[in-house]
Protein backbone atom coordinates (compact mmCIF):
# COMPACT_ATOMS: atom_id res chain seq x y z
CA UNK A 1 -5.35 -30.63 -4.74
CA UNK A 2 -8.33 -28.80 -3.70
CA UNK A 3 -10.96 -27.11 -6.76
CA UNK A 4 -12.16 -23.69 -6.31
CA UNK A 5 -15.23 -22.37 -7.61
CA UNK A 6 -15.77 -19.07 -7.82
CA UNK A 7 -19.17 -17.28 -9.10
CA UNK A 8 -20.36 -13.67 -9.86
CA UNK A 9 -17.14 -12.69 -11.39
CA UNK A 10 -17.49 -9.41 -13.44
CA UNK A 11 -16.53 -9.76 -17.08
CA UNK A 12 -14.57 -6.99 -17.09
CA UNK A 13 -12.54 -8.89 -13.98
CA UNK A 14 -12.40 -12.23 -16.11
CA UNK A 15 -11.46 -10.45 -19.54
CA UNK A 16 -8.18 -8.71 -17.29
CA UNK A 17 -7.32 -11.64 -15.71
CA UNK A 18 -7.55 -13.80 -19.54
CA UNK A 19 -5.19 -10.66 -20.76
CA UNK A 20 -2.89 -10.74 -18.23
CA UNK A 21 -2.64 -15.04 -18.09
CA UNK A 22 -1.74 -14.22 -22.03
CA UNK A 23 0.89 -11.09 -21.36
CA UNK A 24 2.46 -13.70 -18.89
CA UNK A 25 2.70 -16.43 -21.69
CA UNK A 26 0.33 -18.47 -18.96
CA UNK A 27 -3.11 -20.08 -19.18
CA UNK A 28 -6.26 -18.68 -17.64
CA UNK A 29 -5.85 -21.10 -14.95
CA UNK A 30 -2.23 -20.84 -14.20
CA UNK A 31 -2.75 -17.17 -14.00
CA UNK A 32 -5.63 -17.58 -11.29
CA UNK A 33 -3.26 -20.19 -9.68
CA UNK A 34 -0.81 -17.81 -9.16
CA UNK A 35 -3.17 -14.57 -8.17
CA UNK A 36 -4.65 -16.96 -5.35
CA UNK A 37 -1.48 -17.83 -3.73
CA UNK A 38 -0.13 -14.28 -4.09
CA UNK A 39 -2.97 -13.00 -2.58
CA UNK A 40 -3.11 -15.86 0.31
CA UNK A 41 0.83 -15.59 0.92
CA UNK A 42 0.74 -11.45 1.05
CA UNK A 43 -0.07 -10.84 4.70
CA UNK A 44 3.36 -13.03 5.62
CA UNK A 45 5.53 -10.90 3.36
CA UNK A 46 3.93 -7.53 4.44
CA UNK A 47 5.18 -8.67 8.03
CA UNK A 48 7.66 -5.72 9.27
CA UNK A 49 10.59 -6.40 11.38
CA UNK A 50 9.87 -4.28 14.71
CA UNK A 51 13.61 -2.06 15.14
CA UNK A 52 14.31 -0.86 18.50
CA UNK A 53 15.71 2.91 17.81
CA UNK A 54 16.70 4.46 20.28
CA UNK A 55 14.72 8.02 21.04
CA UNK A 56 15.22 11.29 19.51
CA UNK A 57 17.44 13.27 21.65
CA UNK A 58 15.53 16.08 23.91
CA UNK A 59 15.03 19.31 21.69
CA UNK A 60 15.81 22.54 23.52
CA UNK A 61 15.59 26.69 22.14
CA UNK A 62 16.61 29.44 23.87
CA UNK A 63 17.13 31.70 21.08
CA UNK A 64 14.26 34.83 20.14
CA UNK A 65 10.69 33.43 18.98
CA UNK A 66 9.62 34.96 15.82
CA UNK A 67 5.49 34.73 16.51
CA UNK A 68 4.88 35.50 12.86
CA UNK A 69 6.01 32.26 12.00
CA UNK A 70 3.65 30.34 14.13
CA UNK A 71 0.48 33.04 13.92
CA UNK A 72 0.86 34.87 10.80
CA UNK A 73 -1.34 38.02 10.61
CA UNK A 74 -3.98 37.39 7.91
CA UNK A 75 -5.36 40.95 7.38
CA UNK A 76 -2.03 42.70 6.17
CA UNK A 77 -4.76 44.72 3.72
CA UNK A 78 -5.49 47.38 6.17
């Protein structure tokens, strides 16, 4: 199996990723096992299935057209 070295990690980064490897009941290096191949097996998971809906059916009004709903008067003051 491949090594990984990884430099200019933050400390703050390193001292999360020790808590979390010891919430988890892992090691350090389990932990970082495991966030690498999360993070390299992601993009396939995030794939969406493409649905073919069909369209929206055509939208027709022929009732009255209340303007004030689309250009309320601002200036009701005077």
């Amino acid at each position: 199996m491949p090594a990984v070295h990884v430099r200019n990690v933050s400390e703050e980064a390193v001292a999360r990723l020790k808590q979390r490897a010891a919430d988890n009941g892992r090691s350090y290096e389990a932990e970082l096992r495991i966030v690498i191949e999360e993070a390299a097996l992601a993009p396939t998971a995030r794939k969406r299935r493409q649905i073919d809906w069909p369209p929206p059916p055509p939208v027709s009004y022929s009732g009255p057209i209340d303007r004030d709903l689309f250009y309320p008067d601002e200036y009701d003051d005077e």
